[in-house]
PDB file of N, CA and C in Angstrom:
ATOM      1  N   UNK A   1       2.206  -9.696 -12.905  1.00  0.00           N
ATOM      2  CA  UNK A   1       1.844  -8.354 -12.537  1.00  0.00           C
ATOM      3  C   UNK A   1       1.787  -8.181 -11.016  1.00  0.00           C
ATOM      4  N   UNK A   2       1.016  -9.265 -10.370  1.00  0.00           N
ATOM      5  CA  UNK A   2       0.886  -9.555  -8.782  1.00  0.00           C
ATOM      6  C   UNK A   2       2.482  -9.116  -8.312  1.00  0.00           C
ATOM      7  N   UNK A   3       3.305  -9.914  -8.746  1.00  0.00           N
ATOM      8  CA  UNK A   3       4.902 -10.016  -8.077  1.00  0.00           C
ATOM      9  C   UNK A   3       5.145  -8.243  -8.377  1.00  0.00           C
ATOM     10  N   UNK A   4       5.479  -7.791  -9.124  1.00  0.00           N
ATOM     11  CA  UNK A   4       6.179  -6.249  -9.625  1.00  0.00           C
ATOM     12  C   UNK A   4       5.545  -5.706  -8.634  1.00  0.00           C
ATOM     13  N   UNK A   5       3.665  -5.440  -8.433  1.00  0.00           N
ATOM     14  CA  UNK A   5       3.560  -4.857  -7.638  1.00  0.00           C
ATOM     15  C   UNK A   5       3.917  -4.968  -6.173  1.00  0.00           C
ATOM     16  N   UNK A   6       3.623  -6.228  -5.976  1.00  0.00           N
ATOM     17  CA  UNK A   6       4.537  -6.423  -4.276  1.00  0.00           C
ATOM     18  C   UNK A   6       5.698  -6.178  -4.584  1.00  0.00           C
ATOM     19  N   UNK A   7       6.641  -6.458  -4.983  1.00  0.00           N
ATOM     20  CA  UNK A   7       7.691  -6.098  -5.161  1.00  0.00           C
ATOM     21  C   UNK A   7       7.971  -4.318  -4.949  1.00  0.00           C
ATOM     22  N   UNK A   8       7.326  -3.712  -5.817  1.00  0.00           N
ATOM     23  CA  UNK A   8       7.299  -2.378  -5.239  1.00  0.00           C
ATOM     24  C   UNK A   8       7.106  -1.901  -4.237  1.00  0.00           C
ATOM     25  N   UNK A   9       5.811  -2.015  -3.675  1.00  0.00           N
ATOM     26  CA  UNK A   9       5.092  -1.983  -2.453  1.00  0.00           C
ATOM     27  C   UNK A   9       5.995  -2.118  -1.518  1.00  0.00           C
ATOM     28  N   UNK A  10       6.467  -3.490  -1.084  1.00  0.00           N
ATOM     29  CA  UNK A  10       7.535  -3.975  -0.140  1.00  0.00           C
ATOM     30  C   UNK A  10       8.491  -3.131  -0.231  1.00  0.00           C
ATOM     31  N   UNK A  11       9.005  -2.702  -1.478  1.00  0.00           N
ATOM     32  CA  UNK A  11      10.789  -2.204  -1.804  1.00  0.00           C
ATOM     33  C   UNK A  11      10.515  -1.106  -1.103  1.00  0.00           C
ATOM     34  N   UNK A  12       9.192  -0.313  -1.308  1.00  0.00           N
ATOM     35  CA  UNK A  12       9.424   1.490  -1.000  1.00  0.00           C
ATOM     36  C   UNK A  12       9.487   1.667   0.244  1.00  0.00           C
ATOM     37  N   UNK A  13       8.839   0.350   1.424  1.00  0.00           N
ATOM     38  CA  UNK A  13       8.866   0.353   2.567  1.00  0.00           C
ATOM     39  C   UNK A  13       9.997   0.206   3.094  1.00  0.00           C
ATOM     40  N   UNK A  14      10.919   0.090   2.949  1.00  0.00           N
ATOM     41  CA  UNK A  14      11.956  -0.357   3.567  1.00  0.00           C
ATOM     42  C   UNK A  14      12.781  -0.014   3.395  1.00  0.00           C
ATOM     43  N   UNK A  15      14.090   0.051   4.612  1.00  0.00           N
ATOM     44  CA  UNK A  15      15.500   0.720   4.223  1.00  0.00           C
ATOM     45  C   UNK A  15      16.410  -0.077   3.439  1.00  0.00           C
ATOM     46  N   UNK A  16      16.486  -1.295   3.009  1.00  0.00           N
ATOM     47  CA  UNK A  16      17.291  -2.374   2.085  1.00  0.00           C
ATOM     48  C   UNK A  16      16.904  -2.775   1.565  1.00  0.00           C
ATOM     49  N   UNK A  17      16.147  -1.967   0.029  1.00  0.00           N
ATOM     50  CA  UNK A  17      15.437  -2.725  -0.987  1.00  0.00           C
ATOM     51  C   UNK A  17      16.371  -3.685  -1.445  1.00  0.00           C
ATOM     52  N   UNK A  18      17.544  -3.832  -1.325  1.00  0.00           N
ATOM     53  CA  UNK A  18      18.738  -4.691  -2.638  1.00  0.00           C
ATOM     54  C   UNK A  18      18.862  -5.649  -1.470  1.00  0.00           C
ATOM     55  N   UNK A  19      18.102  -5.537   0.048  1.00  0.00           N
ATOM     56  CA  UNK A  19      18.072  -7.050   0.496  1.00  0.00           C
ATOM     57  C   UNK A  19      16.705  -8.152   0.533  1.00  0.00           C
ATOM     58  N   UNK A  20      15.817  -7.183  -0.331  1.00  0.00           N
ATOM     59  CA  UNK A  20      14.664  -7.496  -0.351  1.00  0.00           C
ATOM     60  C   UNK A  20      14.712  -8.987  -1.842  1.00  0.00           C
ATOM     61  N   UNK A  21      14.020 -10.309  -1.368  1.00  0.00           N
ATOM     62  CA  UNK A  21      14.121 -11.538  -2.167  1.00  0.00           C
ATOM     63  C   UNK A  21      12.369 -12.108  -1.997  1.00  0.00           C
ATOM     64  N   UNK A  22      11.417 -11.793  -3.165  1.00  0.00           N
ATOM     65  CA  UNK A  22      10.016 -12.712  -3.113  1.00  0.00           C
ATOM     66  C   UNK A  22      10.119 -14.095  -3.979  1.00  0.00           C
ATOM     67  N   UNK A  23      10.401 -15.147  -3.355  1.00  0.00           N
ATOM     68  CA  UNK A  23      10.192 -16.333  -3.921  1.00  0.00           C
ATOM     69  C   UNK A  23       8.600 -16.103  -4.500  1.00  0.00           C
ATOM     70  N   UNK A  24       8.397 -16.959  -5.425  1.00  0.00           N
ATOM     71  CA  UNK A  24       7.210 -17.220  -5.636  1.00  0.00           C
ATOM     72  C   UNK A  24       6.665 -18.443  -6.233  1.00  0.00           C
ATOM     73  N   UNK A  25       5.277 -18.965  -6.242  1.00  0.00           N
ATOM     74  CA  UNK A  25       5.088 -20.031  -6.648  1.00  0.00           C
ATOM     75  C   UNK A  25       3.115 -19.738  -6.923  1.00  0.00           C
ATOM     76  N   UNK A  26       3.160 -20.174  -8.613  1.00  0.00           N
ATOM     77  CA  UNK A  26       2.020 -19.680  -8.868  1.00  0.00           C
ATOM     78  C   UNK A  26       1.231 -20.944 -10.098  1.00  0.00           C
ATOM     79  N   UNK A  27       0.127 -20.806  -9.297  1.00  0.00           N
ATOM     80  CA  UNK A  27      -0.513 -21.958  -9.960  1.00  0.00           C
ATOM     81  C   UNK A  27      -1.849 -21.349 -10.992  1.00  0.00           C
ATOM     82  N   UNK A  28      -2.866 -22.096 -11.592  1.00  0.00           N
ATOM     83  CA  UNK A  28      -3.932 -21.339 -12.574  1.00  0.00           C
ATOM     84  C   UNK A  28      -4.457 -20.151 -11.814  1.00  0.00           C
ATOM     85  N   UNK A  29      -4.710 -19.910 -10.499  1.00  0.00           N
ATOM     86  CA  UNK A  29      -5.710 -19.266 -10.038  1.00  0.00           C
ATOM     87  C   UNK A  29      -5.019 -18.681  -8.807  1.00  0.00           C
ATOM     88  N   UNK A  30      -3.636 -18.993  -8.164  1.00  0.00           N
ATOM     89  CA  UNK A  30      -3.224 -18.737  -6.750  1.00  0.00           C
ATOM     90  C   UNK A  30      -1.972 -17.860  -7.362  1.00  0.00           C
ATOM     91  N   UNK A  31      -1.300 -17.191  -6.346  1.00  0.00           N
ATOM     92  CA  UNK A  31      -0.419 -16.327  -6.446  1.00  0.00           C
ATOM     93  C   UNK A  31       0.472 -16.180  -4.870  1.00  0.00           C
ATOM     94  N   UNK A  32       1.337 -17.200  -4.379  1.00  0.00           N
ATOM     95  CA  UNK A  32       1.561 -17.026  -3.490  1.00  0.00           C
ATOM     96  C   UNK A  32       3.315 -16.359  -3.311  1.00  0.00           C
ATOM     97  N   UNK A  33       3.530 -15.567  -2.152  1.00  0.00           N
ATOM     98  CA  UNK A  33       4.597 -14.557  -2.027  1.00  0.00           C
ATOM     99  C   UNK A  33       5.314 -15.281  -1.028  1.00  0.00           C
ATOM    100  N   UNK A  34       6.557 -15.573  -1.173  1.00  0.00           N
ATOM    101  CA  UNK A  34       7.348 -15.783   0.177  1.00  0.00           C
ATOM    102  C   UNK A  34       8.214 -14.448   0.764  1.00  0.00           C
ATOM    103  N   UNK A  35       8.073 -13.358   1.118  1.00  0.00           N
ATOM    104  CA  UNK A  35       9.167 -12.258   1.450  1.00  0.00           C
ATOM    105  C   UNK A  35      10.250 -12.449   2.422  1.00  0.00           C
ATOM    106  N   UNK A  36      11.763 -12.108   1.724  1.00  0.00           N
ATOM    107  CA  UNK A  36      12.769 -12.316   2.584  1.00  0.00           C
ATOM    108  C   UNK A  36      12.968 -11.130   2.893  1.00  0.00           C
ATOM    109  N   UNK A  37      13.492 -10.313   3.760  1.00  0.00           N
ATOM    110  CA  UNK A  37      13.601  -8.832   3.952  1.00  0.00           C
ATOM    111  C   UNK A  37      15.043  -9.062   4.675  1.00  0.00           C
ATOM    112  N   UNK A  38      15.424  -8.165   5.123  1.00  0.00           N
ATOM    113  CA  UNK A  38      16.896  -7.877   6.079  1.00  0.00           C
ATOM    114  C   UNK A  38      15.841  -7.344   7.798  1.00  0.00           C
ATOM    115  N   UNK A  39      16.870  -8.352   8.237  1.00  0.00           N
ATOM    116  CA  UNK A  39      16.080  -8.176  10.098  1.00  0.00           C
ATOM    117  C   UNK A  39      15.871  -6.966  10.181  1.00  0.00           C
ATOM    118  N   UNK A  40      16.815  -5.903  10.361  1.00  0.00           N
ATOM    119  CA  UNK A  40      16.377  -4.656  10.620  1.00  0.00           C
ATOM    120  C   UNK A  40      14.903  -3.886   9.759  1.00  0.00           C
ATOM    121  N   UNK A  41      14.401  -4.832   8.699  1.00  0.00           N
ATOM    122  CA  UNK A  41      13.438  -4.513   7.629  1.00  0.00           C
ATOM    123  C   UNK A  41      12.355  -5.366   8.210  1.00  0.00           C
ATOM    124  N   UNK A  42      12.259  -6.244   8.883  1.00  0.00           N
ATOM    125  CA  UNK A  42      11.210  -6.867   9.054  1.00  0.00           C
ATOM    126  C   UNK A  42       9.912  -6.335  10.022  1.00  0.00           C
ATOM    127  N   UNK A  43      10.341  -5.313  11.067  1.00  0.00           N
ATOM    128  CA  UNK A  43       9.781  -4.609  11.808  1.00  0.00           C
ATOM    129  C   UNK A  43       8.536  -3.812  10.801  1.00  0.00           C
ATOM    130  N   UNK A  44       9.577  -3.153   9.899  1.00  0.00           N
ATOM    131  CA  UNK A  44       8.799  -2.224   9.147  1.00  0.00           C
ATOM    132  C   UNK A  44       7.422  -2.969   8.401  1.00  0.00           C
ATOM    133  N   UNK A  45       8.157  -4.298   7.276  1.00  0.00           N
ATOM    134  CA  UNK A  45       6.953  -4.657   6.519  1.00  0.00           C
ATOM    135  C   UNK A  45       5.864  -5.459   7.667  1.00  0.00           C
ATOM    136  N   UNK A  46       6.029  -5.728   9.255  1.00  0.00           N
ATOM    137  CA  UNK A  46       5.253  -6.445   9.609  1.00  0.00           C
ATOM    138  C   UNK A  46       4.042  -4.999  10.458  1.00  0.00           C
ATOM    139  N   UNK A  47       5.065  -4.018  10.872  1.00  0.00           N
ATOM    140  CA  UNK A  47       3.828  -2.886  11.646  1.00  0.00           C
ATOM    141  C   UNK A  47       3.719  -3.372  12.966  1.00  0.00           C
ATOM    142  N   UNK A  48       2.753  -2.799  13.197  1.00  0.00           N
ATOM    143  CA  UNK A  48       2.534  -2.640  14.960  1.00  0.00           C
ATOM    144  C   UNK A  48       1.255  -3.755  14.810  1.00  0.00           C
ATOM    145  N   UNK A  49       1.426  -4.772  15.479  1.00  0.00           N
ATOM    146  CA  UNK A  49       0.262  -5.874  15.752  1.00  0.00           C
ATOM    147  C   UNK A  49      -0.212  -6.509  13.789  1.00  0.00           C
ATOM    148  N   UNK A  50       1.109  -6.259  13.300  1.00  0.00           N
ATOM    149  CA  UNK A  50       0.925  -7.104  11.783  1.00  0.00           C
ATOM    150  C   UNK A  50      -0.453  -5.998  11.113  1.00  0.00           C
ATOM    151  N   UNK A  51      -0.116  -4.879  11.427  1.00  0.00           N
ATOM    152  CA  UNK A  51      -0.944  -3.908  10.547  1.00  0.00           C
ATOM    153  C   UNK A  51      -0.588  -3.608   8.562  1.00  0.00           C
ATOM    154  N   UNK A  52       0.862  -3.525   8.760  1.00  0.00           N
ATOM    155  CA  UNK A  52       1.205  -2.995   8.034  1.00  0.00           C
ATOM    156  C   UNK A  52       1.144  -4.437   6.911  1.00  0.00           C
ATOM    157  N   UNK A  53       1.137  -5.402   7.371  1.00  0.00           N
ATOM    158  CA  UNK A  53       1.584  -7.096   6.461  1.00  0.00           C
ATOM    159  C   UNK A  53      -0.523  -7.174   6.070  1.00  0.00           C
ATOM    160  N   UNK A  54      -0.856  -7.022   7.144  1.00  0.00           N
ATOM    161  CA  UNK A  54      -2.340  -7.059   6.963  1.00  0.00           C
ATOM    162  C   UNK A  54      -2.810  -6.225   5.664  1.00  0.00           C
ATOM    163  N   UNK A  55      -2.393  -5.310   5.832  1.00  0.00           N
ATOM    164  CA  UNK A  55      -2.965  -4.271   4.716  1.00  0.00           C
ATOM    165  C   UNK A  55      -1.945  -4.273   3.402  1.00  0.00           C
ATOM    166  N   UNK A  56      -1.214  -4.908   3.091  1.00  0.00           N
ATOM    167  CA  UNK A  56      -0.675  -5.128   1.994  1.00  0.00           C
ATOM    168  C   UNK A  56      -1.204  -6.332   1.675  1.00  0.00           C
ATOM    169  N   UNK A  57      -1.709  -7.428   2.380  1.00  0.00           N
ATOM    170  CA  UNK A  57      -2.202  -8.773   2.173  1.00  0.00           C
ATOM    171  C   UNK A  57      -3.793  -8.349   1.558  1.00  0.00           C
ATOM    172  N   UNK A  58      -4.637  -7.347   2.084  1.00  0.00           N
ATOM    173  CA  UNK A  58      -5.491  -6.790   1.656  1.00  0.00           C
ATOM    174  C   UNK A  58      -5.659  -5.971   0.317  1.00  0.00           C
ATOM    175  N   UNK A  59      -4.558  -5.300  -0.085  1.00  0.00           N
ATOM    176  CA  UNK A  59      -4.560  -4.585  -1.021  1.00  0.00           C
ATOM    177  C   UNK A  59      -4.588  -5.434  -2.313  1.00  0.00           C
ATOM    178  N   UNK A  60      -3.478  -6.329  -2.084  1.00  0.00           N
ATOM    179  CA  UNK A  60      -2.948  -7.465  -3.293  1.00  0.00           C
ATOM    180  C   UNK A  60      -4.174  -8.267  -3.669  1.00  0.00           C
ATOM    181  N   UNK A  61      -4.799  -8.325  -2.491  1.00  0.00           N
ATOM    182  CA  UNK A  61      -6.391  -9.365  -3.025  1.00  0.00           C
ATOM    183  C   UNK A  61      -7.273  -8.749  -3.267  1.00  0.00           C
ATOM    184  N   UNK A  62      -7.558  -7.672  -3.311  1.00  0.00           N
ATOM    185  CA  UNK A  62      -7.949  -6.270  -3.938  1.00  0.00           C
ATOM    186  C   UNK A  62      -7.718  -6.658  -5.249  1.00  0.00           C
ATOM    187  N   UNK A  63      -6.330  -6.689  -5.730  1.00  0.00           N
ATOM    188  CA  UNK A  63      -6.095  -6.301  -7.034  1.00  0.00           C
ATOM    189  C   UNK A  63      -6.203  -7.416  -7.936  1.00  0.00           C
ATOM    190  N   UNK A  64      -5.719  -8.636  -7.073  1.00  0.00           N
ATOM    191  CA  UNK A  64      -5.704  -9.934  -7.721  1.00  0.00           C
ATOM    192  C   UNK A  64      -7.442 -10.269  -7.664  1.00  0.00           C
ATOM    193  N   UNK A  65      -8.243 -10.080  -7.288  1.00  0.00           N
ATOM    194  CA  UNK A  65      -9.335 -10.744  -7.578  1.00  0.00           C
ATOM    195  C   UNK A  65      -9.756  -9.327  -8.629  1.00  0.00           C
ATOM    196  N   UNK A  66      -9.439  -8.519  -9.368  1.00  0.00           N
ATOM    197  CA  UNK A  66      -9.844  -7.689 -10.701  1.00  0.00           C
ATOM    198  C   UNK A  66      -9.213  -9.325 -11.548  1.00  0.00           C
ATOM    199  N   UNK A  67      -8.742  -9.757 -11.454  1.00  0.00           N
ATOM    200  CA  UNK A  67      -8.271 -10.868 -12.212  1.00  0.00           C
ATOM    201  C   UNK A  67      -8.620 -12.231 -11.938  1.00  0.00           C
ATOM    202  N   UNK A  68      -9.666 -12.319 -11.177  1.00  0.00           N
ATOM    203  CA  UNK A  68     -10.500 -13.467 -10.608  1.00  0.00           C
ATOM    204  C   UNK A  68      -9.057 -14.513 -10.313  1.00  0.00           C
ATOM    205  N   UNK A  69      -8.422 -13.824  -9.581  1.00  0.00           N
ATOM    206  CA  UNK A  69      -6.800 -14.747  -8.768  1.00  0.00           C
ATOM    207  C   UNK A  69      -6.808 -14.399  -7.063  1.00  0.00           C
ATOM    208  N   UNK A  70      -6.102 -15.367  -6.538  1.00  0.00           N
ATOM    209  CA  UNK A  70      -6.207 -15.262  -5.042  1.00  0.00           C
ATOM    210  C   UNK A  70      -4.828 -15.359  -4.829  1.00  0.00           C
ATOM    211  N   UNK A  71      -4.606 -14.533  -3.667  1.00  0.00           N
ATOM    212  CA  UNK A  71      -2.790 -14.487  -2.746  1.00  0.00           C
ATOM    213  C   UNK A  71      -2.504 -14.557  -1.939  1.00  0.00           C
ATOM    214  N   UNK A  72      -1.551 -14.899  -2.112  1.00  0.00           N
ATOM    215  CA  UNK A  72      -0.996 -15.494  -0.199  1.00  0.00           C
ATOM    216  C   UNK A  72       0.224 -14.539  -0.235  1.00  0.00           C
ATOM    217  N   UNK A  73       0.744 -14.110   1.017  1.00  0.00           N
ATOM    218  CA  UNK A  73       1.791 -12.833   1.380  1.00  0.00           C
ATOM    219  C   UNK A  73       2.641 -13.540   2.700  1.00  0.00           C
ATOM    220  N   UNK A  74       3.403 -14.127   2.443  1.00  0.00           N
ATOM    221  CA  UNK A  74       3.928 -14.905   3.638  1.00  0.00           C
ATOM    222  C   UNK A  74       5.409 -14.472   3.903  1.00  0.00           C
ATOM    223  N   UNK A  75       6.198 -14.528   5.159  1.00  0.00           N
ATOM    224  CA  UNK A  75       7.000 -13.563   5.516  1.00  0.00           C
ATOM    225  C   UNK A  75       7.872 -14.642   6.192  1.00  0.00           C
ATOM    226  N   UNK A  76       9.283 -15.276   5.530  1.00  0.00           N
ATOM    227  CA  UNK A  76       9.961 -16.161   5.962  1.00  0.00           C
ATOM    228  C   UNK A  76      11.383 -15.851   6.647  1.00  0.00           C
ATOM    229  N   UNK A  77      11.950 -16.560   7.264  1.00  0.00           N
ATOM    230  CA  UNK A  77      13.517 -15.847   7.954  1.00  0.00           C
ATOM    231  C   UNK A  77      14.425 -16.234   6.886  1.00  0.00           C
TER     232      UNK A  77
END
């Protein structure tokens, strides 16, 4: 459920959802995100001083702890 919603989240932000790729790797209790974006996309999901990565990293642990789960939102080249 964690992934779809980042997955959304991320996609609507950005001008190349079809270059948008979240590895993932998820254990009993963790939920961690690797996001690949397209360079010209990376500006967007990171914001001005990592506002915009901050507050999606916030939201997701928001939602994931309704499910007593924790996430990681990590942003790779």
């Amino acid at each position: 459920m964690l992934y779809r919603l980042c997955e959304y989240l991320v996609g609507s932000m950005i001008e190349r959802p079809d270059a948008l790729k979240i590895d993932r790797i998820e254990t009993e209790s963790v939920d961690i995100f690797f996001l690949k974006v397209a360079k010209e996309d990376r500006g967007r999901v990171l914001g001005k001083g990592g506002r915009t990565i901050g507050a999606l990293r916030a939201f997701l642990e928001g939602v994931a702890s309704l499910y007593d789960r924790e996430v990681v939102v990590e942003i790779v080249d």
